[in-house]
C-alpha atoms as a PDB file:
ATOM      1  CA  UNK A   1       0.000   0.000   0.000  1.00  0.00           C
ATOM      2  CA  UNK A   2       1.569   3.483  -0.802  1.00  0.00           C
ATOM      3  CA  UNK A   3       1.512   6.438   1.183  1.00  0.00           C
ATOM      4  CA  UNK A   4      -1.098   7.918  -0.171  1.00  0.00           C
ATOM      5  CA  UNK A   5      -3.586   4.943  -0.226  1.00  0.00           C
ATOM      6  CA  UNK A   6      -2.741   4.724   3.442  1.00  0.00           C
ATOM      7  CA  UNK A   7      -4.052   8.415   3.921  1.00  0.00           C
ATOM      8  CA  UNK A   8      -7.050   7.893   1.620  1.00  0.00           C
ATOM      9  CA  UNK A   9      -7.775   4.770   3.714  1.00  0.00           C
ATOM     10  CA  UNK A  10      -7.441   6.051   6.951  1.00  0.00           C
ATOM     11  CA  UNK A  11      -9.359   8.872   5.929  1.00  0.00           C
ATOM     12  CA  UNK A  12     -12.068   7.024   5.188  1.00  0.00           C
ATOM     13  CA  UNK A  13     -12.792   5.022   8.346  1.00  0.00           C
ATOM     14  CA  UNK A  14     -12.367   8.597  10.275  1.00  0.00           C
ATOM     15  CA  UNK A  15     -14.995  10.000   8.705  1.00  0.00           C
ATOM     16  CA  UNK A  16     -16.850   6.963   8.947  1.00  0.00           C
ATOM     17  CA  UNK A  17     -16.936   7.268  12.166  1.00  0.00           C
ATOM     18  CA  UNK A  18     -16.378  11.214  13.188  1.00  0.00           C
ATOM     19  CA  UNK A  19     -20.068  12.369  13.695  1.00  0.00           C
ATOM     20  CA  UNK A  20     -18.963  15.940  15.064  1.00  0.00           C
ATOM     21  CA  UNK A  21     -17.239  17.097  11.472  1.00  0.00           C
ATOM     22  CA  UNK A  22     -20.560  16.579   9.310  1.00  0.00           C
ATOM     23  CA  UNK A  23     -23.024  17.746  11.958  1.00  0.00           C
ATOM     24  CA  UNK A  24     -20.962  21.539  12.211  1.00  0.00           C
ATOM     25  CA  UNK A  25     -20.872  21.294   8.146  1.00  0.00           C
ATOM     26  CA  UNK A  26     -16.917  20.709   7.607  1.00  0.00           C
ATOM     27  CA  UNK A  27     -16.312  18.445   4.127  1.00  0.00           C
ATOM     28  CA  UNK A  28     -13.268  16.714   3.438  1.00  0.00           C
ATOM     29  CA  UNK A  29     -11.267  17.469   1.026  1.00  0.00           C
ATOM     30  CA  UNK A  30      -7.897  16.185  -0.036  1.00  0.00           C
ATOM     31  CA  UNK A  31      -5.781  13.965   2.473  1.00  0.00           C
ATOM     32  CA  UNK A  32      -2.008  13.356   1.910  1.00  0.00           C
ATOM     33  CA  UNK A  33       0.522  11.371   4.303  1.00  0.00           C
ATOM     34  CA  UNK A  34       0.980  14.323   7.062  1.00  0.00           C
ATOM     35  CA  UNK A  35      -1.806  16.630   5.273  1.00  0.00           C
ATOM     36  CA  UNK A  36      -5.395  17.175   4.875  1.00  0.00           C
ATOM     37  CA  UNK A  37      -7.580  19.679   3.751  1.00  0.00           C
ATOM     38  CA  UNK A  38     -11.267  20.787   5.270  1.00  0.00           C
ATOM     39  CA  UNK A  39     -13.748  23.455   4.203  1.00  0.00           C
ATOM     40  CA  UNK A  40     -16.746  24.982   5.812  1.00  0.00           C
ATOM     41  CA  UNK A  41     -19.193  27.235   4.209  1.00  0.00           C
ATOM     42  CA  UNK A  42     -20.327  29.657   7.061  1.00  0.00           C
ATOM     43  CA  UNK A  43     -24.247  29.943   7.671  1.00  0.00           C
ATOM     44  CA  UNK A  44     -25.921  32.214  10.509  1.00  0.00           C
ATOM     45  CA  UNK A  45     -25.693  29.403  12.887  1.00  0.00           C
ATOM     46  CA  UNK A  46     -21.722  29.107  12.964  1.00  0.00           C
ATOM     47  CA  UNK A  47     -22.160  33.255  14.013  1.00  0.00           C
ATOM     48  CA  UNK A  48     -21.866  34.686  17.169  1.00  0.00           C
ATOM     49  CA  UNK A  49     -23.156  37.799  18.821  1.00  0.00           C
ATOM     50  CA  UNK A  50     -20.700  40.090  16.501  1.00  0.00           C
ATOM     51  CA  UNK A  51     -22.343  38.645  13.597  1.00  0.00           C
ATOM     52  CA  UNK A  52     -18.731  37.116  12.412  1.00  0.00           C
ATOM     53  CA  UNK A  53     -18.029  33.064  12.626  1.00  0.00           C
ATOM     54  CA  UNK A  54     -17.950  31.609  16.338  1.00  0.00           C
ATOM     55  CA  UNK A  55     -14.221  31.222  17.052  1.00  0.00           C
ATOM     56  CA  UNK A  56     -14.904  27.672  18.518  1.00  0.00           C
ATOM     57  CA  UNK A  57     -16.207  26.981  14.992  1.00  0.00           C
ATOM     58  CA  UNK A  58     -12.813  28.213  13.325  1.00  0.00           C
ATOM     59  CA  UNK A  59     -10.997  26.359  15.991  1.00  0.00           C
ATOM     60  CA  UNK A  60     -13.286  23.043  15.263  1.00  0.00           C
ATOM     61  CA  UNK A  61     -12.661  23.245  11.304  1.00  0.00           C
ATOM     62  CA  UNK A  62      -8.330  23.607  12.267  1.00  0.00           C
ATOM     63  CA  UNK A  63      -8.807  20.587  14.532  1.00  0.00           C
ATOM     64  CA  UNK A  64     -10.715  18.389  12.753  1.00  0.00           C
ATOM     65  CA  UNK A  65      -8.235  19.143   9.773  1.00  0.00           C
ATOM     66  CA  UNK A  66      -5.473  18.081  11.908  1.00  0.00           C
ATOM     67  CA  UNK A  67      -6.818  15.191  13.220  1.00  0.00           C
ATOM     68  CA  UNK A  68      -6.988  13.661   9.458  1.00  0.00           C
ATOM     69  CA  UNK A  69      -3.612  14.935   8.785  1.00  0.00           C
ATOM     70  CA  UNK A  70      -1.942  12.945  11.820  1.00  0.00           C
ATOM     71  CA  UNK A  71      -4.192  10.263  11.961  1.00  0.00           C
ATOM     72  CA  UNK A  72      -2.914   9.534   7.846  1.00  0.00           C
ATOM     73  CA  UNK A  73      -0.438   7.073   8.529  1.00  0.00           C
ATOM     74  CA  UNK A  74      -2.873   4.502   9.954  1.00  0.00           C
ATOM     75  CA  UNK A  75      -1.877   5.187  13.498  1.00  0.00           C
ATOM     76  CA  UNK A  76      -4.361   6.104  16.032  1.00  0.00           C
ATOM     77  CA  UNK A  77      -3.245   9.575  17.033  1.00  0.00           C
ATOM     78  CA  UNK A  78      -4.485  12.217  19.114  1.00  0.00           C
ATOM     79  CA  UNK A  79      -4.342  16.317  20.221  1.00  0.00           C
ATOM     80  CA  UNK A  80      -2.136  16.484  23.012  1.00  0.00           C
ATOM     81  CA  UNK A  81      -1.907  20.610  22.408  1.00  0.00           C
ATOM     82  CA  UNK A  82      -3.281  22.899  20.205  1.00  0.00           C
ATOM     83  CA  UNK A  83      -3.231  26.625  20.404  1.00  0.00           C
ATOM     84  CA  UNK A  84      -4.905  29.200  17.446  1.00  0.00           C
ATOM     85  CA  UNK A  85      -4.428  32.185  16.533  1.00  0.00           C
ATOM     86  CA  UNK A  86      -7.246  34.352  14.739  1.00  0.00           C
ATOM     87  CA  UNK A  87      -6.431  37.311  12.528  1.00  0.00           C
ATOM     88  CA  UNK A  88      -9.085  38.312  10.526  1.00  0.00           C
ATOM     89  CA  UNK A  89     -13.399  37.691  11.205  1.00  0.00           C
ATOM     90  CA  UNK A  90     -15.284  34.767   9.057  1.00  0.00           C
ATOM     91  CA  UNK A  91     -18.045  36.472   7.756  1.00  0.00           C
ATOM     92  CA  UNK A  92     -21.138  34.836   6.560  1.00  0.00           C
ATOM     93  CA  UNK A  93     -21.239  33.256   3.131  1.00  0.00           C
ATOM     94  CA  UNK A  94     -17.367  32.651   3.248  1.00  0.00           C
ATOM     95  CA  UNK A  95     -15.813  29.259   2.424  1.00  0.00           C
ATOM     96  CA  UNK A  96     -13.311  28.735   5.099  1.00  0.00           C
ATOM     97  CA  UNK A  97     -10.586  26.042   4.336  1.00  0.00           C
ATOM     98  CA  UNK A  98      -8.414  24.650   6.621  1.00  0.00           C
ATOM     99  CA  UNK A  99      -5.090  23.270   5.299  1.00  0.00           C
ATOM    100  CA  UNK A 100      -3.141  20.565   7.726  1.00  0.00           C
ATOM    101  CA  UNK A 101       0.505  19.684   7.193  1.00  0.00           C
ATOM    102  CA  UNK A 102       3.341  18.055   9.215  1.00  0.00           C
ATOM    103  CA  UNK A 103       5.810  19.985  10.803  1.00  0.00           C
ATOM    104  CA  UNK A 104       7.666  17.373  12.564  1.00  0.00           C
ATOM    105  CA  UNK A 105       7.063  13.660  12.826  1.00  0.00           C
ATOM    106  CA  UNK A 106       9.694  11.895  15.927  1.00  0.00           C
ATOM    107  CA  UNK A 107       8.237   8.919  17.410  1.00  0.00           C
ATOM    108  CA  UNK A 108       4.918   9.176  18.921  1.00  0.00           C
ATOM    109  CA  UNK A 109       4.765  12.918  18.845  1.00  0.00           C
ATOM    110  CA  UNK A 110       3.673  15.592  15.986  1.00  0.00           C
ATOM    111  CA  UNK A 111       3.733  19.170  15.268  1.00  0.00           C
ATOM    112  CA  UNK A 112       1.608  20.493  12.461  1.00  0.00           C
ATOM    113  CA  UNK A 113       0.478  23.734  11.256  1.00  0.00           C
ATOM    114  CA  UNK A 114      -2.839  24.492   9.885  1.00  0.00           C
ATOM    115  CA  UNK A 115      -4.059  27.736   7.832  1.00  0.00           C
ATOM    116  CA  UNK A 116      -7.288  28.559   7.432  1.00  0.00           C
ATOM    117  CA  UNK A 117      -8.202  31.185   4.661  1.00  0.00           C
ATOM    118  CA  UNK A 118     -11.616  32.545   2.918  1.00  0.00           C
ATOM    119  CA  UNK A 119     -12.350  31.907  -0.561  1.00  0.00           C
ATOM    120  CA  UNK A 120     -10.633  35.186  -1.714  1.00  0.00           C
ATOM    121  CA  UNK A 121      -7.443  33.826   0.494  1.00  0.00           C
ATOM    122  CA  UNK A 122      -7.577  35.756   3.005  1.00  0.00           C
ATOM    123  CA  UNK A 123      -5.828  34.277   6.115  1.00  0.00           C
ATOM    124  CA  UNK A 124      -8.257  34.055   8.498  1.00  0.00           C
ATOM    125  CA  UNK A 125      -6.494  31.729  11.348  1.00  0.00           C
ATOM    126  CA  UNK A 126      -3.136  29.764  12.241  1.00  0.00           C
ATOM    127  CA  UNK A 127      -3.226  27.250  14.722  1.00  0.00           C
ATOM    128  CA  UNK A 128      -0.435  24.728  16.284  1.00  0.00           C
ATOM    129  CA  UNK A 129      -0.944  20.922  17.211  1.00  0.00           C
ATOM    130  CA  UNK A 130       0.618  19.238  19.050  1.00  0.00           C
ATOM    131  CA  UNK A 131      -0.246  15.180  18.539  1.00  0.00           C
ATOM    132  CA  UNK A 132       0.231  11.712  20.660  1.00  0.00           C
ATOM    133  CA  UNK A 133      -0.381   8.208  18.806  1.00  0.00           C
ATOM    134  CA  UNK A 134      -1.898   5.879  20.505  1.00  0.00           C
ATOM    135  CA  UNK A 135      -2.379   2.034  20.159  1.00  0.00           C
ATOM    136  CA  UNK A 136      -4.470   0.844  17.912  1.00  0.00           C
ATOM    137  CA  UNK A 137      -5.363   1.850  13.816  1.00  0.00           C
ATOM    138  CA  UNK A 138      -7.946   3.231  11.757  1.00  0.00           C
ATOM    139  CA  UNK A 139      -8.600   0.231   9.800  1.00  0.00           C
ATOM    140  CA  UNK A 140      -6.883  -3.373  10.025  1.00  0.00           C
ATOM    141  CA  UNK A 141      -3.321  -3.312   8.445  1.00  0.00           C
ATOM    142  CA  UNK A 142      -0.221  -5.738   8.764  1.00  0.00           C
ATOM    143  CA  UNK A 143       2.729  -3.893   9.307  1.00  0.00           C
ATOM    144  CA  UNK A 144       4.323  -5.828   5.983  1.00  0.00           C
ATOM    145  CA  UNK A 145       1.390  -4.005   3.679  1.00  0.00           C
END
């Protein structure tokens, strides 16, 4: 199995199984081997009271894309850390993409950036994670594959 097969695998099972992602309105997009790509298009429920996108929203649309960046390699992996920064305000209407890729890969632990920009690239937030793998995998794989 190549790399990317892996991450298209893996991938799959996640959001086989990740209720949270659909439910807030995030689609997947691409997934590489330490990279993934999410998009939200922002309706009035994903405002707050300033009328701009919900910061936890921005935060969940970074997260979840860097959950199916370091969970590509078929290795259950979690957020041990994450800290965002927000620059500029989602507004209403905007397609907000997160973009996931791996900073740093040494044993068990991670470090990946993600950017999220509007539709007219504008960058809207940068956030850090930090990740842990865990036992277990995504889908059943012998370490020979």
């Amino acid at each position: 199995m190549t790399p990317q097969e892996r991450a298209e695998k893996a991938s799959e099972a996640m959001w086989a199984n990740d209720r949270a992602s659909p439910w807030i309105g995030l689609e997947l997009g691409e997934v590489t081997e330490g990279g993934a790509r999410m998009s939200l298009r922002v309706q009035a429920h994903h405002c707050n009271g300033h009328d701009i996108c919900h910061g936890g929203v921005i935060f969940t649309l970074a997260d979840s894309a860097f959950a199916f960046a370091c969970n590509s390699r078929n290795q259950n992996t979690v957020a041990q850390n994450n800290m965002i920064t927000f620059i500029a305000p989602g507004q209403m209407g905007d397609v907000l993409t997160a973009e996931a890729r791996e900073v740093s890969l040494t044993g068990r632990s991670g470090i990946y950036d993600v950017r999220v920009h509007n539709q007219d690239g504008v960058l809207i937030a940068e956030m850090r994670g930090l990740s842990r793998a865990i036992k277990g995998q995504l889908f059943e794989e012998n370490i020979d594959d």
